[in-house]
Protein backbone atom coordinates (compact mmCIF):
# COMPACT_ATOMS: atom_id res chain seq x y z
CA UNK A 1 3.68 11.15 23.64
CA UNK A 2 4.69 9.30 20.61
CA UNK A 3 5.96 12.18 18.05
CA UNK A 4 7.95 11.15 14.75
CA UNK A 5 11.80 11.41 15.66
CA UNK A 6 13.51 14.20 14.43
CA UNK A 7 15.44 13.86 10.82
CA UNK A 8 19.08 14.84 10.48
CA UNK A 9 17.55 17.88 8.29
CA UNK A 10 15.51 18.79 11.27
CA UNK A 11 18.75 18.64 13.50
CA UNK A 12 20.96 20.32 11.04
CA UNK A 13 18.34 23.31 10.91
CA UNK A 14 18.25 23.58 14.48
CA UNK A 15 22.25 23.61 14.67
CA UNK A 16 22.27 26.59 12.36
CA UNK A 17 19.67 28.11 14.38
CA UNK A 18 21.64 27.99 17.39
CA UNK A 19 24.85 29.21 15.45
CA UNK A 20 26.85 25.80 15.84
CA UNK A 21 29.20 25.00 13.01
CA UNK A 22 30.21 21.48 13.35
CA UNK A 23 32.13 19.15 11.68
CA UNK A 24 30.62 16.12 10.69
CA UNK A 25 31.66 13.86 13.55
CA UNK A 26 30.47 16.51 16.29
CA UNK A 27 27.00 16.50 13.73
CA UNK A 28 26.85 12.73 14.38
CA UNK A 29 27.33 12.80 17.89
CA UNK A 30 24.47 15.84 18.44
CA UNK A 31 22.55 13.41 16.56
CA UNK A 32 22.68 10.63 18.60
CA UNK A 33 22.54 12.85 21.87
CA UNK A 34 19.55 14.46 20.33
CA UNK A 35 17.73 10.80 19.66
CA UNK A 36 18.39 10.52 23.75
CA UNK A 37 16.77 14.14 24.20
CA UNK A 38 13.71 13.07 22.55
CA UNK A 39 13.14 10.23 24.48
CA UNK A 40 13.55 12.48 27.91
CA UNK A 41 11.36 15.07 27.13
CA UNK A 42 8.42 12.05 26.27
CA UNK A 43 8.11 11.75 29.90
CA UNK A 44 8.10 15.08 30.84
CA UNK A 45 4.73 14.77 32.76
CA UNK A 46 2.50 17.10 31.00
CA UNK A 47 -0.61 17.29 33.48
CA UNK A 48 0.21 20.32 35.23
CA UNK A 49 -0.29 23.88 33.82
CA UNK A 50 2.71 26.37 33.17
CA UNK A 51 2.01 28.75 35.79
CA UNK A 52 1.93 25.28 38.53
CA UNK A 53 5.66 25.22 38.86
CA UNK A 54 6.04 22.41 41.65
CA UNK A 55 7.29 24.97 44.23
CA UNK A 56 3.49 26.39 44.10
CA UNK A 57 1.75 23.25 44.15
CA UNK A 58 3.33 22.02 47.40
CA UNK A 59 0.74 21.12 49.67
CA UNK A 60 2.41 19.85 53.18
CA UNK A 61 -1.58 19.01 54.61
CA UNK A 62 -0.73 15.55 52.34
CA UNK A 63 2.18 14.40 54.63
CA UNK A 64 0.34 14.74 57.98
CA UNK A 65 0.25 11.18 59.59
CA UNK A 66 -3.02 9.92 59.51
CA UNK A 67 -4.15 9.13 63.11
């Protein structure tokens, strides 16, 4: 998943979204926490559908020794 980092317009629209008012060293900082963000949810493993949570997908026949 290579997506174009978010701009600090992007971020700034999303902070108003969520209601924060911040000064502009806590903007700075949510910037650079949100540069982090980005980079976790690229390896989010995307294979599995929304309704496999991993809790349903469990399958304990795979850990049976093989004899």
């Amino acid at each position: 998943m290579s997506l174009e980092p978010a701009t600090r317009e992007e971020i700034a629209i999303l902070a108003r979204r969520a209601g924060l008012e911040l000064t502009a060293e806590h903007f700075d900082q949510l910037c650079s926490a949100y540069e982090h963000l980005e980079r976790m949810l690229g390896r989010i493993r995307r294979s599995r559908s929304y309704a496999d949570e991993p809790a349903h997908v469990f399958t304990p026949t795979k850990f049976i020794p093989v004899e």
